[in-house]
C-alpha atoms as a PDB file:
ATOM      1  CA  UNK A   1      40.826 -33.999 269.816  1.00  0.00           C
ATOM      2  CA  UNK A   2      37.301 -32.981 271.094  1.00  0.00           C
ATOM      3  CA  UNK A   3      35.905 -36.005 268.345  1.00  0.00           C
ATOM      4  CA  UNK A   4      38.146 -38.457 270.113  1.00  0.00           C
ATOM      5  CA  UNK A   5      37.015 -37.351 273.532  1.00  0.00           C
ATOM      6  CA  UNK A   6      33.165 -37.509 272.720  1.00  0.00           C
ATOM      7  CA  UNK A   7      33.116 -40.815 272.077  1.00  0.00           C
ATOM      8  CA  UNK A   8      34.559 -42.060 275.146  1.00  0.00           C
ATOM      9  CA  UNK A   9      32.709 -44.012 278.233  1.00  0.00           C
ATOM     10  CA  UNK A  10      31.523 -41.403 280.693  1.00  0.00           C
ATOM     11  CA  UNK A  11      33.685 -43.567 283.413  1.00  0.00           C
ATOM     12  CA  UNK A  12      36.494 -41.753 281.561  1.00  0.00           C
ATOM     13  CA  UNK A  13      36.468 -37.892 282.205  1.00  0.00           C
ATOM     14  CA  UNK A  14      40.420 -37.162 280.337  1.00  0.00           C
ATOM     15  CA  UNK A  15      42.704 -34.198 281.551  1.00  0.00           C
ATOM     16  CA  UNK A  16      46.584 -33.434 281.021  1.00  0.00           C
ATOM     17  CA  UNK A  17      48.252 -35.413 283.422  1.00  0.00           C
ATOM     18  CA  UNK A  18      50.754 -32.498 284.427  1.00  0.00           C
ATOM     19  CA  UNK A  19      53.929 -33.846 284.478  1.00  0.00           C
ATOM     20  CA  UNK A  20      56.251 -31.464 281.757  1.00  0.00           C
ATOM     21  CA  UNK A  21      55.674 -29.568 278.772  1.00  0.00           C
ATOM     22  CA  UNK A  22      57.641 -32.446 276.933  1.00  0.00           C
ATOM     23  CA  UNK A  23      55.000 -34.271 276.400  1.00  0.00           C
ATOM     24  CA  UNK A  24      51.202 -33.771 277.060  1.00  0.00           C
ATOM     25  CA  UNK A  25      49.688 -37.199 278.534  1.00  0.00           C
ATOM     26  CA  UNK A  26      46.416 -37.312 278.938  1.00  0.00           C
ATOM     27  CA  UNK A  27      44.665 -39.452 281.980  1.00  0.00           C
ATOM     28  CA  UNK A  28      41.258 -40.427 282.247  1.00  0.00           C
ATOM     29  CA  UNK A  29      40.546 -39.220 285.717  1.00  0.00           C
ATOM     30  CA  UNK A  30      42.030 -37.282 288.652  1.00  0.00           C
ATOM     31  CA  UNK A  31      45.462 -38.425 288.877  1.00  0.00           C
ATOM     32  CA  UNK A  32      47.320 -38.891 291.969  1.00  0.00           C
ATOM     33  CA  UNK A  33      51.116 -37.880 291.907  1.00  0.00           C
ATOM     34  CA  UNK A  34      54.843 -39.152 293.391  1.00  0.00           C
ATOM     35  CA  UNK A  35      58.545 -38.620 293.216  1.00  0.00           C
ATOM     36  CA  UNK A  36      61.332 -40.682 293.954  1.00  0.00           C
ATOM     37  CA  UNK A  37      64.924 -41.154 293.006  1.00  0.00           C
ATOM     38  CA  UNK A  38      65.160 -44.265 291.414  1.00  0.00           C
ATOM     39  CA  UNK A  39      68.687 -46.552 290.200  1.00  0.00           C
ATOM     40  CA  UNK A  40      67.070 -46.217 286.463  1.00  0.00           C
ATOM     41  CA  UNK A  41      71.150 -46.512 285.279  1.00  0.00           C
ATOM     42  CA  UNK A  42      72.450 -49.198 287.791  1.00  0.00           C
ATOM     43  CA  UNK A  43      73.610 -49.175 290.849  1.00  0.00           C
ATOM     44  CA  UNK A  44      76.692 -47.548 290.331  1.00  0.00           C
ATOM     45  CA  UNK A  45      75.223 -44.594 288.786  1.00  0.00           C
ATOM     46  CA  UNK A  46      73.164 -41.415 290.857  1.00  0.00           C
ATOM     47  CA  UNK A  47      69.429 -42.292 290.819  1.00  0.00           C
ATOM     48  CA  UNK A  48      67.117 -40.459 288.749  1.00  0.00           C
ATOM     49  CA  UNK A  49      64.506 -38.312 289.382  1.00  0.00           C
ATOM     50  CA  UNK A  50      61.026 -40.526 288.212  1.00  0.00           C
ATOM     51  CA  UNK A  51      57.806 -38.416 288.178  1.00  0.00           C
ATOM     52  CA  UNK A  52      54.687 -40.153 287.951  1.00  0.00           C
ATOM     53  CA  UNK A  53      51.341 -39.437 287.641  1.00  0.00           C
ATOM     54  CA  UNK A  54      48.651 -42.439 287.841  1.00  0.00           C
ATOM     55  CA  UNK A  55      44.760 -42.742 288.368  1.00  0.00           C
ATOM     56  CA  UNK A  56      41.968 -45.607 288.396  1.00  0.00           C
ATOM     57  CA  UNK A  57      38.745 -45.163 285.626  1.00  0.00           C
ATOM     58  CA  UNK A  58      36.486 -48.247 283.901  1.00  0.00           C
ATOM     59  CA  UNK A  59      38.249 -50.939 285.489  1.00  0.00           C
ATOM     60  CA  UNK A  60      41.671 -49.740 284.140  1.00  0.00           C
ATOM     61  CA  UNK A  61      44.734 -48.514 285.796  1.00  0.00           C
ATOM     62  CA  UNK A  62      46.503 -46.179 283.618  1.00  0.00           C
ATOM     63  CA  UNK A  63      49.815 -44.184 284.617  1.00  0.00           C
ATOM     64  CA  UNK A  64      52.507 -41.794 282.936  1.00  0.00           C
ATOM     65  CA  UNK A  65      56.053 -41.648 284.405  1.00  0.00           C
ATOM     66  CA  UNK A  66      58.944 -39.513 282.946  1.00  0.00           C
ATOM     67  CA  UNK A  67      62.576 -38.810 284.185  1.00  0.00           C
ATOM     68  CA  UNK A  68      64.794 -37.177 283.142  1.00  0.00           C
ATOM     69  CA  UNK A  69      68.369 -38.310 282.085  1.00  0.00           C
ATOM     70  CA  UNK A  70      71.875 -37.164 283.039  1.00  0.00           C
ATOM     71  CA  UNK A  71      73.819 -35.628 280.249  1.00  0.00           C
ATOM     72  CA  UNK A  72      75.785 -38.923 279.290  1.00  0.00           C
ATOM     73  CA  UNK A  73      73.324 -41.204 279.733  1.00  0.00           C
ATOM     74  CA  UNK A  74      71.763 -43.875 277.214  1.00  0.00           C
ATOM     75  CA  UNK A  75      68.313 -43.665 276.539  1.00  0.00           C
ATOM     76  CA  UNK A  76      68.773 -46.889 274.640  1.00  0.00           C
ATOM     77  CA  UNK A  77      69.912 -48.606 278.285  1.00  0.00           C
ATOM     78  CA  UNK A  78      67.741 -46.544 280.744  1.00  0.00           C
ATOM     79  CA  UNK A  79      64.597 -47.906 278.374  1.00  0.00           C
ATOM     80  CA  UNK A  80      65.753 -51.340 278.780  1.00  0.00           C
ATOM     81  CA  UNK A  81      66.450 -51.188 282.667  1.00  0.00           C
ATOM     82  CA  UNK A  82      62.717 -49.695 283.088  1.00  0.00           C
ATOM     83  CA  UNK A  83      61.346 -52.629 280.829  1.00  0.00           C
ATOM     84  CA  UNK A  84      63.484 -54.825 282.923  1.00  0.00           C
ATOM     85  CA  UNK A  85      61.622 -53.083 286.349  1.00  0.00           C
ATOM     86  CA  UNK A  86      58.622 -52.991 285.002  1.00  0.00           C
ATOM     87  CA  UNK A  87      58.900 -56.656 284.434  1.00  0.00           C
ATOM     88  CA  UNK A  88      60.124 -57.493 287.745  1.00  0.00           C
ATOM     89  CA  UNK A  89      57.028 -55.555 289.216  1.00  0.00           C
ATOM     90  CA  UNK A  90      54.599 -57.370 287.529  1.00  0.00           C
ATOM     91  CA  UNK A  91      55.961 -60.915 288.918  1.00  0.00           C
ATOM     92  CA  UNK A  92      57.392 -61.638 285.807  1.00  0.00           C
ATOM     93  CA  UNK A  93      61.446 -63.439 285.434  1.00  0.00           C
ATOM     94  CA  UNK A  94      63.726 -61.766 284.000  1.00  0.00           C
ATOM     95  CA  UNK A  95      63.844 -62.716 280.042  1.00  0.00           C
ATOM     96  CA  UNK A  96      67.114 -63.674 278.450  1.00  0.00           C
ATOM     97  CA  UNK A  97      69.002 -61.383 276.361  1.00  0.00           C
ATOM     98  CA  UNK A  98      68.204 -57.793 275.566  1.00  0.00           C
ATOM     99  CA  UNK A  99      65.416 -58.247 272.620  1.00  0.00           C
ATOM    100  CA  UNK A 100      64.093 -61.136 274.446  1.00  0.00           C
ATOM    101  CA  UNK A 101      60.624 -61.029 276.045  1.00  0.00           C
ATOM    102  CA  UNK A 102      58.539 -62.620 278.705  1.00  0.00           C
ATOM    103  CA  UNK A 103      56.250 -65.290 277.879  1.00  0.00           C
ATOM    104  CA  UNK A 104      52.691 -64.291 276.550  1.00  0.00           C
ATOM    105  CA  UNK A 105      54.593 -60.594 275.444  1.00  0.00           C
ATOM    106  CA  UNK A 106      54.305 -58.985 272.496  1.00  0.00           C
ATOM    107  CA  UNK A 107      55.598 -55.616 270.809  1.00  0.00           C
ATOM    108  CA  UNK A 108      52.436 -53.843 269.470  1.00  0.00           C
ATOM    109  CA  UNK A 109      52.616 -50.581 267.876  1.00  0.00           C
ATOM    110  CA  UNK A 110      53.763 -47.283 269.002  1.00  0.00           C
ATOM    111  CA  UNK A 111      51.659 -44.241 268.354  1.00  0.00           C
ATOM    112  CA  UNK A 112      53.395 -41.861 270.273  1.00  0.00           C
ATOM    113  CA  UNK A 113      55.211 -39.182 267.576  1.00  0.00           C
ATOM    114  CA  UNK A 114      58.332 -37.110 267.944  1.00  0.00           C
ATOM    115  CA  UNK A 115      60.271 -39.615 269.481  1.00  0.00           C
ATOM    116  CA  UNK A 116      63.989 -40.611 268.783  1.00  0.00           C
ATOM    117  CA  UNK A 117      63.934 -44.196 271.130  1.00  0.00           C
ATOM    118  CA  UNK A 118      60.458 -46.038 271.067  1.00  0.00           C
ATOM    119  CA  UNK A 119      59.389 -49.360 272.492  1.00  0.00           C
ATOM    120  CA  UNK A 120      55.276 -50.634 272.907  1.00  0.00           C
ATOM    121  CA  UNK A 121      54.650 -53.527 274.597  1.00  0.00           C
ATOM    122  CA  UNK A 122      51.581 -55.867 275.867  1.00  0.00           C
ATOM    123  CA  UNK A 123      51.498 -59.071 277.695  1.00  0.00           C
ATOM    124  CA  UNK A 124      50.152 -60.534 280.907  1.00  0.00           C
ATOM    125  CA  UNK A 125      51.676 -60.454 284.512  1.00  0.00           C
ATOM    126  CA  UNK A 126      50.363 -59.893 288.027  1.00  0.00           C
ATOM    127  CA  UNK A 127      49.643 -56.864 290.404  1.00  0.00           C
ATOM    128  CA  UNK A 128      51.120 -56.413 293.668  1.00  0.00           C
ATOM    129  CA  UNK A 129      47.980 -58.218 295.041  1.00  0.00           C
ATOM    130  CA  UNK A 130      48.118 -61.034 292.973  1.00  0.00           C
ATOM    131  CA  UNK A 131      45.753 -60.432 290.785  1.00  0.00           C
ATOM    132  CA  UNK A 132      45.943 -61.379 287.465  1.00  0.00           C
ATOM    133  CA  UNK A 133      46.690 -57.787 284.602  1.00  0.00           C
ATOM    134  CA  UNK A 134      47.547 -57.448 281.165  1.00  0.00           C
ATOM    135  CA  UNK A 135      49.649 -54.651 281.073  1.00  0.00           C
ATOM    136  CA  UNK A 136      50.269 -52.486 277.671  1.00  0.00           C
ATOM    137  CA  UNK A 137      53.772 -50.438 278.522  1.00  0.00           C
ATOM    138  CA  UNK A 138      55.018 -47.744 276.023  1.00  0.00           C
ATOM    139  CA  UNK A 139      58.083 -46.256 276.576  1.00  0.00           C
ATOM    140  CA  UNK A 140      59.475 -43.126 274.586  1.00  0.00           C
ATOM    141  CA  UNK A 141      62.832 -40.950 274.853  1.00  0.00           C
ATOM    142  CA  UNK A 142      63.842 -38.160 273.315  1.00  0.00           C
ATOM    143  CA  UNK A 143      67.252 -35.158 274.305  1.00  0.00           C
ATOM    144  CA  UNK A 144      67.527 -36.152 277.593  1.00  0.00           C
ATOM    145  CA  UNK A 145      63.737 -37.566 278.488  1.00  0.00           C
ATOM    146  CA  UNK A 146      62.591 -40.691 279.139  1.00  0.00           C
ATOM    147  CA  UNK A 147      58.505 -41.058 279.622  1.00  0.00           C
ATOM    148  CA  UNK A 148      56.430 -44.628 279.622  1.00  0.00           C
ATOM    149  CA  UNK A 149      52.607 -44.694 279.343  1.00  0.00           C
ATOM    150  CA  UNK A 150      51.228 -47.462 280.964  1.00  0.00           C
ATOM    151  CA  UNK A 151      47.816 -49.526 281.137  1.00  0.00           C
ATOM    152  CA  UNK A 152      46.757 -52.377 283.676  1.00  0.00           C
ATOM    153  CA  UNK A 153      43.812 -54.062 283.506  1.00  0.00           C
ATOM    154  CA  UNK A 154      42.304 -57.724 284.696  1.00  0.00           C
ATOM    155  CA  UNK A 155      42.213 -59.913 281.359  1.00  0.00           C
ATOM    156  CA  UNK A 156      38.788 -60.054 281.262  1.00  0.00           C
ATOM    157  CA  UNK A 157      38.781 -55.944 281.334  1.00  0.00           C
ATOM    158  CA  UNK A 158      41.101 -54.859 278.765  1.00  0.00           C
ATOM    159  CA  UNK A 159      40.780 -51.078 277.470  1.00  0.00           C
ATOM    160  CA  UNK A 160      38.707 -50.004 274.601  1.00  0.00           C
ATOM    161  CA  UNK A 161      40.240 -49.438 271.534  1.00  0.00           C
ATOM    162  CA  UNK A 162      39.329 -45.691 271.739  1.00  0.00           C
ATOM    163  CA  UNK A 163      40.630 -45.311 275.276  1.00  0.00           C
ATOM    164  CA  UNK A 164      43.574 -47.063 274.303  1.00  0.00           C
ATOM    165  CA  UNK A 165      44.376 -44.592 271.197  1.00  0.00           C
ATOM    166  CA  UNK A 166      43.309 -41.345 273.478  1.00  0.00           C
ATOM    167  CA  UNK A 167      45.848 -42.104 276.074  1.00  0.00           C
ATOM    168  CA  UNK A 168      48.560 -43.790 274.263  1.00  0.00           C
ATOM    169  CA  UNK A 169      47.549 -41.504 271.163  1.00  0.00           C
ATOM    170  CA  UNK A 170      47.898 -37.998 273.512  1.00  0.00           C
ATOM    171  CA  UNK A 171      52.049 -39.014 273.769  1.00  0.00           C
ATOM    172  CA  UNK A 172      53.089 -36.242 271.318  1.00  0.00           C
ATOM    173  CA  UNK A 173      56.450 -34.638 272.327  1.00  0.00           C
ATOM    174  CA  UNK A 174      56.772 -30.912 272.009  1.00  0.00           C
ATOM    175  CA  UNK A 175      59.251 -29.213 269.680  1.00  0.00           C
ATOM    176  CA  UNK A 176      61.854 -28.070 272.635  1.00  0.00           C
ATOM    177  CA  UNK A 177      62.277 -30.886 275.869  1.00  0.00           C
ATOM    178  CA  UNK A 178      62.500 -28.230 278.831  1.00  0.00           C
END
């Protein structure tokens, strides 16, 4: 890892982000942290417990969320719901259909290893100011877990390739999910 981390800006100073032994993100900077119960399974269902750790470093947003999932619950649904609010937070309408995506979206590949459910995705939208981001939104699940890696930049920003492998790269998950 220490060849990986050499070669990246000096803006970009990378650290565990801290969430669970599950899986070890890694963020670029100091992250700040949250809680909340979210409806990740509808509204019918109890919310979920969403952890999230997030920071700001060379112009890029990047942010690591994870929940864990009730006993019975689909990962295959909970990962669609999140792409679904993840959507909706970035401005964007709702697509059509499960597989369908927004305009300008695209699946691009998932490096993330150890995973049973996986789903990478890049495409353009807006932040809650306004302002124009391309996003890149991975999402992995595994016994129970459910974690999504994010980056937001302004289109003329986007991440370097080697940023982009060290943090989407670092989503390894661990033999045993605690």
């Amino acid at each position: 890892m220490g060849v990986i981390l050499a070669g990246c800006s000096a803006a970009l100073d990378w650290r565990e982000a801290g969430l669970t032994a599950a899986v070890p993100a890694l963020l670029p900077c100091k992250p700040e942290r949250a809680e909340r119960a979210v409806p990740l399974l509808g509204p019918q269902a109890a919310p979920v417990t969403l952890r999230m750790a997030s920071c700001a470093a060379d112009g890029v947003t990047w942010a690591v969320a994870e929940a864990a999932l009730p006993a019975a619950a689909s990962a295959e649904a909970a990962l669609t719901a999140w792409q679904r609010a993840s959507w909706a937070t970035l401005g964007l309408a709702q697509a059509e259909g499960a597989a369908a995506l927004p305009p300008g979206w695209a699946e691009v590949p998932c490096v993330g290893r150890g995973a049973t459910l996986q789903r990478c995705l890049r495409g353009p939208g807006r932040a809650p100011d306004g302002r124009a981001v391309m996003a890149e939104l991975h999402w992995s699940a595994r016994e129970g877990w459910i974690v999504q890696a994010a980056a937001y930049a302004p289109p003329e920003r986007a991440p370097t390739p080697l940023a982009r492998e060290t943090f989407f790269g670092a989503l390894v998950w661990r033999g045993a999910v605690p």
